[in-house]
PDB file of N, CA and C in Angstrom:
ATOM      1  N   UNK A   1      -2.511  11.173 -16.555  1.00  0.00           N
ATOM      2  CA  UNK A   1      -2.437  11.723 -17.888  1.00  0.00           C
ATOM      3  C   UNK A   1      -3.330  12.957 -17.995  1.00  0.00           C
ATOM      4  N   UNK A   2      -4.761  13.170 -17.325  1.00  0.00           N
ATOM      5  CA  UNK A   2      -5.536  13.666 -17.427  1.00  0.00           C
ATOM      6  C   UNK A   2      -4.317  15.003 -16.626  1.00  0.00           C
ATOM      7  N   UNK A   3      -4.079  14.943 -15.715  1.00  0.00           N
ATOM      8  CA  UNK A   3      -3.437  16.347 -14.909  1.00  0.00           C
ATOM      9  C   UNK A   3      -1.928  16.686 -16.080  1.00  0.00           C
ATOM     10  N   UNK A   4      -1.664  15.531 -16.854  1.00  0.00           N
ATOM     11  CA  UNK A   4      -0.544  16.862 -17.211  1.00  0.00           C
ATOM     12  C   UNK A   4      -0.974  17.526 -18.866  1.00  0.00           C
ATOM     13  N   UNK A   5      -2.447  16.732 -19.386  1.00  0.00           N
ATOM     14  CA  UNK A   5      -2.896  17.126 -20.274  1.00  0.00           C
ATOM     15  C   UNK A   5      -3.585  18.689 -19.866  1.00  0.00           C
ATOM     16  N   UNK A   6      -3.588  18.908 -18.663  1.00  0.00           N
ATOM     17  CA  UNK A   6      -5.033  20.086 -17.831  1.00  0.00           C
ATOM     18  C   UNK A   6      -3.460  21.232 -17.877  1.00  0.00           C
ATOM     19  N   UNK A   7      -2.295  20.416 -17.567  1.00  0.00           N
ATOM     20  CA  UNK A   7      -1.286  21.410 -17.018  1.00  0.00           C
ATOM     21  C   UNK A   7      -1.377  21.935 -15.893  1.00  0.00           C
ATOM     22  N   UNK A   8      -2.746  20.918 -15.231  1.00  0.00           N
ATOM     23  CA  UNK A   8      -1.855  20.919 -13.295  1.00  0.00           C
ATOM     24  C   UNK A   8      -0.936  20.633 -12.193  1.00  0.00           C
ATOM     25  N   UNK A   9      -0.105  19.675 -13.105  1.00  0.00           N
ATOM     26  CA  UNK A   9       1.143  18.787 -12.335  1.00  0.00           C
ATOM     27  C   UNK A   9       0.782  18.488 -11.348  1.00  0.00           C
ATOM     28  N   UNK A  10      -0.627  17.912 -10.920  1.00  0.00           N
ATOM     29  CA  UNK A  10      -0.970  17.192  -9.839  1.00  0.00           C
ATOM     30  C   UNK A  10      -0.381  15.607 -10.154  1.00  0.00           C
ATOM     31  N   UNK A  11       0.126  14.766  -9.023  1.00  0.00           N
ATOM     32  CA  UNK A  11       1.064  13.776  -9.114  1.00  0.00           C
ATOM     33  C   UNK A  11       0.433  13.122  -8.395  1.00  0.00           C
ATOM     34  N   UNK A  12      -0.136  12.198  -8.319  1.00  0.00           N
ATOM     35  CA  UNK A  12      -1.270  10.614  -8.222  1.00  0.00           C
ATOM     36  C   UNK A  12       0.095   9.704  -8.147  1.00  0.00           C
ATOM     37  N   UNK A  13      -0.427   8.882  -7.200  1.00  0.00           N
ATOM     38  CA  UNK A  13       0.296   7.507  -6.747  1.00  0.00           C
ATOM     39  C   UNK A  13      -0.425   6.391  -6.695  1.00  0.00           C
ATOM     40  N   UNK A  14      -0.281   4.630  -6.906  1.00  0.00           N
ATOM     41  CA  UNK A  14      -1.324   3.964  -5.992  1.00  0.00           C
ATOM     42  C   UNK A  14      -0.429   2.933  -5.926  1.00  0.00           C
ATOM     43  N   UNK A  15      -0.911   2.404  -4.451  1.00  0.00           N
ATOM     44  CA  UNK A  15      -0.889   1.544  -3.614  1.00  0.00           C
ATOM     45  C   UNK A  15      -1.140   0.415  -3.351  1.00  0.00           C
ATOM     46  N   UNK A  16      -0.454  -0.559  -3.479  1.00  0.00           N
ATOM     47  CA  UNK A  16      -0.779  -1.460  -3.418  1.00  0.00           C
ATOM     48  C   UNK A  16      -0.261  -2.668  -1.864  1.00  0.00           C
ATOM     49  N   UNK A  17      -0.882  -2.692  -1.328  1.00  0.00           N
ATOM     50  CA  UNK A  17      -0.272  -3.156   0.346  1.00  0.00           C
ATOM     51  C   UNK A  17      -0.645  -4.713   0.314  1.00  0.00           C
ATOM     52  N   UNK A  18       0.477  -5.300   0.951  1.00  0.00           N
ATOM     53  CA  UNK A  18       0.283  -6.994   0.567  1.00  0.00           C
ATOM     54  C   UNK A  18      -0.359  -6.619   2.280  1.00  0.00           C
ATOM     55  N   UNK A  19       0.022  -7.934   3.261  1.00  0.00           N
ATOM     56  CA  UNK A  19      -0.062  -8.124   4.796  1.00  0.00           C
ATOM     57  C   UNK A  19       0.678  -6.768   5.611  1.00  0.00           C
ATOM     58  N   UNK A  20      -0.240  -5.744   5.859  1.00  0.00           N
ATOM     59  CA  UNK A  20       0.046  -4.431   6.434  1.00  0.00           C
ATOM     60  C   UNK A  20      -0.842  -4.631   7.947  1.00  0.00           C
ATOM     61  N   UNK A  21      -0.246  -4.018   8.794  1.00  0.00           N
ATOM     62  CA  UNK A  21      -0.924  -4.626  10.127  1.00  0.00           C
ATOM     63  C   UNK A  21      -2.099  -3.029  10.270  1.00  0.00           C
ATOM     64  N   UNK A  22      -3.476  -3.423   9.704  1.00  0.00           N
ATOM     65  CA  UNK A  22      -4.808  -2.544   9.996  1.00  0.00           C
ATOM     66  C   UNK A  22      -5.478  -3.426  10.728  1.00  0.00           C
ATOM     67  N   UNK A  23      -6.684  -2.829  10.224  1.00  0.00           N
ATOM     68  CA  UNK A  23      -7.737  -2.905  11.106  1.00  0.00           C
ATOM     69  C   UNK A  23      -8.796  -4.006  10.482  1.00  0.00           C
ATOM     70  N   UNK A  24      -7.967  -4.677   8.902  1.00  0.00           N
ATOM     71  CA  UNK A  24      -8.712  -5.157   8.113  1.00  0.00           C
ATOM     72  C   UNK A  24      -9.229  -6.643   8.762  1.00  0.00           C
ATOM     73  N   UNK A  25      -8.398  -7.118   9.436  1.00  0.00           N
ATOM     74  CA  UNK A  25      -9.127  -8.395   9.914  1.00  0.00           C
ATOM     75  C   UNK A  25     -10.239  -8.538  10.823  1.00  0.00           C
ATOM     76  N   UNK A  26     -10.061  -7.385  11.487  1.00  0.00           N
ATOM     77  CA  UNK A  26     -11.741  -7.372  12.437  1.00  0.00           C
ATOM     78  C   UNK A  26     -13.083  -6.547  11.791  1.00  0.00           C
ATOM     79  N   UNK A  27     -12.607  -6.447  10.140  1.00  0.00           N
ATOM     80  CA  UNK A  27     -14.010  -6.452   9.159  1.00  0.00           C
ATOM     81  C   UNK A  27     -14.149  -7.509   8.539  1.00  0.00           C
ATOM     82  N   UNK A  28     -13.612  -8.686   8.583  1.00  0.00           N
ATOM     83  CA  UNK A  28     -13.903  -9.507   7.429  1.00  0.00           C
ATOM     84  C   UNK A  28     -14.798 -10.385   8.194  1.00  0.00           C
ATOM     85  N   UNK A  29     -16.138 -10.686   7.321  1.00  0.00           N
ATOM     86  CA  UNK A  29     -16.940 -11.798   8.227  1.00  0.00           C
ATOM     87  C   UNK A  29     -17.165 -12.976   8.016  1.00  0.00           C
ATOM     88  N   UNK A  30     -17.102 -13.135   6.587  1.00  0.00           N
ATOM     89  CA  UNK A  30     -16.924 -15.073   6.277  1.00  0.00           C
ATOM     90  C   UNK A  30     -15.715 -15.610   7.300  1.00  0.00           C
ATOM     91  N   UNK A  31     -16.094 -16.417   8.140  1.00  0.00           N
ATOM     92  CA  UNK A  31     -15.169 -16.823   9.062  1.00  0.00           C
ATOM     93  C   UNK A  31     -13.933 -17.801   8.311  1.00  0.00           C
ATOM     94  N   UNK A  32     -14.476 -18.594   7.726  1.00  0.00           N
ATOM     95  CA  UNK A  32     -13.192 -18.938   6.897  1.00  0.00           C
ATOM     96  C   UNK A  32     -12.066 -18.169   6.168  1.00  0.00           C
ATOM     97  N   UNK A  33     -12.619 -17.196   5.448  1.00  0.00           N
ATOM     98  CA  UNK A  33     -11.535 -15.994   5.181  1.00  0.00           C
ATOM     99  C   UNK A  33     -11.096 -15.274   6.142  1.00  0.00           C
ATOM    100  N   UNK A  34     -11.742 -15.147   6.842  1.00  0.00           N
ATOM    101  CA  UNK A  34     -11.164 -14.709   8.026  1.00  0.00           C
ATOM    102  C   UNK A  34      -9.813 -15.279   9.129  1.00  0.00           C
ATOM    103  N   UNK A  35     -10.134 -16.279   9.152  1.00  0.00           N
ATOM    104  CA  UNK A  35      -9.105 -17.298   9.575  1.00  0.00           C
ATOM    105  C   UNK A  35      -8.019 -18.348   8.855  1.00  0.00           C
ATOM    106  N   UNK A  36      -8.027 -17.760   7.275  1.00  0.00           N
ATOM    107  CA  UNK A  36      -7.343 -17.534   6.583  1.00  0.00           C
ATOM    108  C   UNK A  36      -5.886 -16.166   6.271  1.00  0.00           C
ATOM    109  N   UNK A  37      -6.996 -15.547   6.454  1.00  0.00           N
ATOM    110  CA  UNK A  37      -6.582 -14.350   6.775  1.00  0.00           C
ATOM    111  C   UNK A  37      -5.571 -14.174   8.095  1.00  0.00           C
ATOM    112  N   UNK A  38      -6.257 -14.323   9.306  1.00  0.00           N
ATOM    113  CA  UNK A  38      -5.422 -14.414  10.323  1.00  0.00           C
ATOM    114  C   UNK A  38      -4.189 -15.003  10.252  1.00  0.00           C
ATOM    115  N   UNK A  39      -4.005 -16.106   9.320  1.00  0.00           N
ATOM    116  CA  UNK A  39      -2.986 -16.908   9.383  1.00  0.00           C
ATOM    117  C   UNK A  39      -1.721 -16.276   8.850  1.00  0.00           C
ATOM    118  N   UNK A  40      -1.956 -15.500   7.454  1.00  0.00           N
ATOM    119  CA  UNK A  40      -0.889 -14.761   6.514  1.00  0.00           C
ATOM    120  C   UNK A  40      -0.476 -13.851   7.525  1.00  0.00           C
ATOM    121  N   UNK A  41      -1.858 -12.949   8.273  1.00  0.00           N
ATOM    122  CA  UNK A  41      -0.926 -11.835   8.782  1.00  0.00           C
ATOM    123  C   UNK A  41      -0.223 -12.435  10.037  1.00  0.00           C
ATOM    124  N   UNK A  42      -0.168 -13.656  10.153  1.00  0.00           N
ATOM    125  CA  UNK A  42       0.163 -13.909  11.823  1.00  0.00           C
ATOM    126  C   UNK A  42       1.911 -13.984  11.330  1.00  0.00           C
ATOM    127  N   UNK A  43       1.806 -14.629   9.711  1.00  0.00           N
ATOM    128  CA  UNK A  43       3.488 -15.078   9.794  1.00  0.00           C
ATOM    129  C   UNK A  43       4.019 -13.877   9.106  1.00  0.00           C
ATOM    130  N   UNK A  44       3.406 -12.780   8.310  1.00  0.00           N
ATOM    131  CA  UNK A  44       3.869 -11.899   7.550  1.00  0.00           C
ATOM    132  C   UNK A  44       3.831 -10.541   7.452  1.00  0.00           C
ATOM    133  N   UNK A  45       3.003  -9.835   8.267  1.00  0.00           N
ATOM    134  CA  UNK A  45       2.471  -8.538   8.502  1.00  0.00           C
ATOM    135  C   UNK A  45       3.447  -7.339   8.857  1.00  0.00           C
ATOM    136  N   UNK A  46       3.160  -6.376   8.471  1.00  0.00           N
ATOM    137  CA  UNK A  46       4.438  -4.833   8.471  1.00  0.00           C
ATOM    138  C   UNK A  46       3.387  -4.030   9.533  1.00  0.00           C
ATOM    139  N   UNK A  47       4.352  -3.006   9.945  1.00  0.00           N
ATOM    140  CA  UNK A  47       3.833  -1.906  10.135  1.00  0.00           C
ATOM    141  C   UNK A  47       3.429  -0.730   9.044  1.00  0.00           C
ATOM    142  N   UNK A  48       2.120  -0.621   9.466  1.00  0.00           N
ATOM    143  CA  UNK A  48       1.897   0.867   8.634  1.00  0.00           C
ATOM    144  C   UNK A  48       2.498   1.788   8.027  1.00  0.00           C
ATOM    145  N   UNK A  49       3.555   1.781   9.467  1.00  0.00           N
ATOM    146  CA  UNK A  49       4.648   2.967   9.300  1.00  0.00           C
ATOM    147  C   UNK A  49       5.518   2.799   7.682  1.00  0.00           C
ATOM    148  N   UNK A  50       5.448   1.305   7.582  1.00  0.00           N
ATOM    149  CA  UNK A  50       6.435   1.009   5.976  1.00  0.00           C
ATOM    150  C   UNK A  50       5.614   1.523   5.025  1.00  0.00           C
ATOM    151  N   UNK A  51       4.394   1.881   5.238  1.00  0.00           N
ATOM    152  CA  UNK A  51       3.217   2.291   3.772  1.00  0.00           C
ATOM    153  C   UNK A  51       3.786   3.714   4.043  1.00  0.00           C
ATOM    154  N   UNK A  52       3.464   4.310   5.274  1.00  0.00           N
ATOM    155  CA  UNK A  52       4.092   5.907   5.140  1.00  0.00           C
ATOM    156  C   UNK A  52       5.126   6.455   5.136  1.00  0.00           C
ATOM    157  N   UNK A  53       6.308   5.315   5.093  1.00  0.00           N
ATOM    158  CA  UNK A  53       7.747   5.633   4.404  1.00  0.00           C
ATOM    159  C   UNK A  53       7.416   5.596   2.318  1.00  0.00           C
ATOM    160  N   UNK A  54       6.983   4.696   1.855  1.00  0.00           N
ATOM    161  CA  UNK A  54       6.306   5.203   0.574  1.00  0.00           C
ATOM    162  C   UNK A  54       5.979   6.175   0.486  1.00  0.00           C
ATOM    163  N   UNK A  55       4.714   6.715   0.955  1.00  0.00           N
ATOM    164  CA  UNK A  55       4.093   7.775   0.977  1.00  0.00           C
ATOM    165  C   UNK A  55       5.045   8.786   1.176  1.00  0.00           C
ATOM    166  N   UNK A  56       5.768   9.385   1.843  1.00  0.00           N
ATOM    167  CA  UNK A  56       6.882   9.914   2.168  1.00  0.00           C
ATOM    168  C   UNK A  56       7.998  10.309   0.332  1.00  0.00           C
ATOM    169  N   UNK A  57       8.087   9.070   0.509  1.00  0.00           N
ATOM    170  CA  UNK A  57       9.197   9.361  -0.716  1.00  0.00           C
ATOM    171  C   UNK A  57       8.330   9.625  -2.040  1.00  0.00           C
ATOM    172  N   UNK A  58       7.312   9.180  -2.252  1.00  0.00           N
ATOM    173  CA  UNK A  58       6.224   9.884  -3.201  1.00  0.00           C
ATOM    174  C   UNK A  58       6.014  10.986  -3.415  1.00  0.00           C
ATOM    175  N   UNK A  59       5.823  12.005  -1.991  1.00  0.00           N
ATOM    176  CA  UNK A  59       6.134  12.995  -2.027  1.00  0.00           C
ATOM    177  C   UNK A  59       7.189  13.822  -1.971  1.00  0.00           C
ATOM    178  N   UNK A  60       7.897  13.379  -1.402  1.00  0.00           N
ATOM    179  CA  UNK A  60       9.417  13.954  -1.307  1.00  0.00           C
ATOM    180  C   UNK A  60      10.108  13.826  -3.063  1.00  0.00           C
ATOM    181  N   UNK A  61       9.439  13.835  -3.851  1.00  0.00           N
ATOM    182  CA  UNK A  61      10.068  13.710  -5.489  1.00  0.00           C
ATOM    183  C   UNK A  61       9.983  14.928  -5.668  1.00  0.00           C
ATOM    184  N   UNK A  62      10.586  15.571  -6.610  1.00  0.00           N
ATOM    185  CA  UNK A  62      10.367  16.902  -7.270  1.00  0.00           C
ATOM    186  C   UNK A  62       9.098  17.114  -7.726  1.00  0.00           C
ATOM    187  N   UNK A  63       8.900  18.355  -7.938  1.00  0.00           N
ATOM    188  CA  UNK A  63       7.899  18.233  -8.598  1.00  0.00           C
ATOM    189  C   UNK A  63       7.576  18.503  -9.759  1.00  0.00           C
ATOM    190  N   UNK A  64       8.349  18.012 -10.593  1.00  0.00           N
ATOM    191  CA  UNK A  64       8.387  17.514 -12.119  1.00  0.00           C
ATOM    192  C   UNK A  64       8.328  15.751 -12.421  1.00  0.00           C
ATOM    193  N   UNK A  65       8.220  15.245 -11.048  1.00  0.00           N
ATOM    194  CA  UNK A  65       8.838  13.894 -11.441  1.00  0.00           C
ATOM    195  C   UNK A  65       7.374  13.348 -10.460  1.00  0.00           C
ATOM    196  N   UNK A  66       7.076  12.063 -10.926  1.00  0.00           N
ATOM    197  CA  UNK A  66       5.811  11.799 -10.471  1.00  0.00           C
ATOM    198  C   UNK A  66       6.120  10.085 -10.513  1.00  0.00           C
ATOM    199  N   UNK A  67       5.896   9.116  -9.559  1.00  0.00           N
ATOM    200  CA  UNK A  67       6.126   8.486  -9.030  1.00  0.00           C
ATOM    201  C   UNK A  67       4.303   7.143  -9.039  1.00  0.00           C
ATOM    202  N   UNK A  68       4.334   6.420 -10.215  1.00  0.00           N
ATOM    203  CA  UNK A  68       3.210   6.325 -10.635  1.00  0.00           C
ATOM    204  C   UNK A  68       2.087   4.916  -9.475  1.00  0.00           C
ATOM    205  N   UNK A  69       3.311   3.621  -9.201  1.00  0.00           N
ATOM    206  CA  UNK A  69       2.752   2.853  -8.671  1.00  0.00           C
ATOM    207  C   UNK A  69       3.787   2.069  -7.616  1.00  0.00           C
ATOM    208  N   UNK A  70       3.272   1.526  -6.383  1.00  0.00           N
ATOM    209  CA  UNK A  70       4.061   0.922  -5.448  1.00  0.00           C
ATOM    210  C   UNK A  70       3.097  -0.372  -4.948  1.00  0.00           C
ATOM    211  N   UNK A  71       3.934  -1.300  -5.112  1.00  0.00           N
ATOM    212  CA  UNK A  71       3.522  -2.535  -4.140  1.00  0.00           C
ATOM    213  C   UNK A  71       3.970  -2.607  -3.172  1.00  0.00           C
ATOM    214  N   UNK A  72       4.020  -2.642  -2.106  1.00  0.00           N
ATOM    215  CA  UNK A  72       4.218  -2.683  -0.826  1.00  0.00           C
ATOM    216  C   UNK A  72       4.060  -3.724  -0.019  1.00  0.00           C
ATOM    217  N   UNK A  73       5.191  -4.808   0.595  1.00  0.00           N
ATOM    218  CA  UNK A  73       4.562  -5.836   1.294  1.00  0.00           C
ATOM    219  C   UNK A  73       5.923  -6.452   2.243  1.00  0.00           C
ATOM    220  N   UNK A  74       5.960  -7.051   3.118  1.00  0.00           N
ATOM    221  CA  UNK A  74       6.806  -7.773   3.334  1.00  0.00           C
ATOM    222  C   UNK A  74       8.007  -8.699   3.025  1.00  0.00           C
ATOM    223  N   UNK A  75       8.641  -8.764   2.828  1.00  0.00           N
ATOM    224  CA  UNK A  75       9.862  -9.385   2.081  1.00  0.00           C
ATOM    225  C   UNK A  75      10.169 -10.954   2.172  1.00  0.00           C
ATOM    226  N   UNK A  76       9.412 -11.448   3.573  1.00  0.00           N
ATOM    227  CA  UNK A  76       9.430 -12.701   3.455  1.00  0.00           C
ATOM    228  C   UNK A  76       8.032 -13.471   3.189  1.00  0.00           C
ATOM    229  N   UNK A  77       6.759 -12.903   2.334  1.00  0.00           N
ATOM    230  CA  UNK A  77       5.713 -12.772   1.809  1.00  0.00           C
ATOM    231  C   UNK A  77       6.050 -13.467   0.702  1.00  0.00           C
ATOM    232  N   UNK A  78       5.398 -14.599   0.649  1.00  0.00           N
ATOM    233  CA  UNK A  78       5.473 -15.274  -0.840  1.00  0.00           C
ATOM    234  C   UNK A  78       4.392 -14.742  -1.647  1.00  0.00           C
ATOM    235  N   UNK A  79       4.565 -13.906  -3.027  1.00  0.00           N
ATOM    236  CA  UNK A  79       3.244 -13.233  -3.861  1.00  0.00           C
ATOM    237  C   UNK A  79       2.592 -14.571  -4.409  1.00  0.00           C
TER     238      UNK A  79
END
């Protein structure tokens, strides 16, 4: 709101990534979440590459048209 009140047509997105295959499981240190963790991404996890097909079409919009929020996750991912 703030960019089209300024009249910069800067176009903001956010992200929201369910089980995406990073780097996030070899930061988590409570070992129980951790091996919690391991478990979701073992049966449910994407490639990255599906966050930067989003990213992609986010940008690929005109640029009059602005593209506000995406969840992103696997399809056989129970939310």
């Amino acid at each position: 709101m703030e960019s089209a009140q300024e009249g910069s047509n800067i176009r903001t997105a956010t992200i929201y990534p369910a089980a995406i295959r990073t780097e996030l499981l070899s930061t988590i240190t409570d070992p129980e979440a951790a091996q919690a963790m391991q478990s979701t991404y073992e049966h449910y996890q994407i490639s990255p590459s599906r966050v930067a097909n989003v990213v992609a079409f986010a940008i690929d919009q005109p640029e009059d048209t602005n593209v506000s929020e995406f969840t992103v996750g696997p399809t056989n991912q129970p939310w």
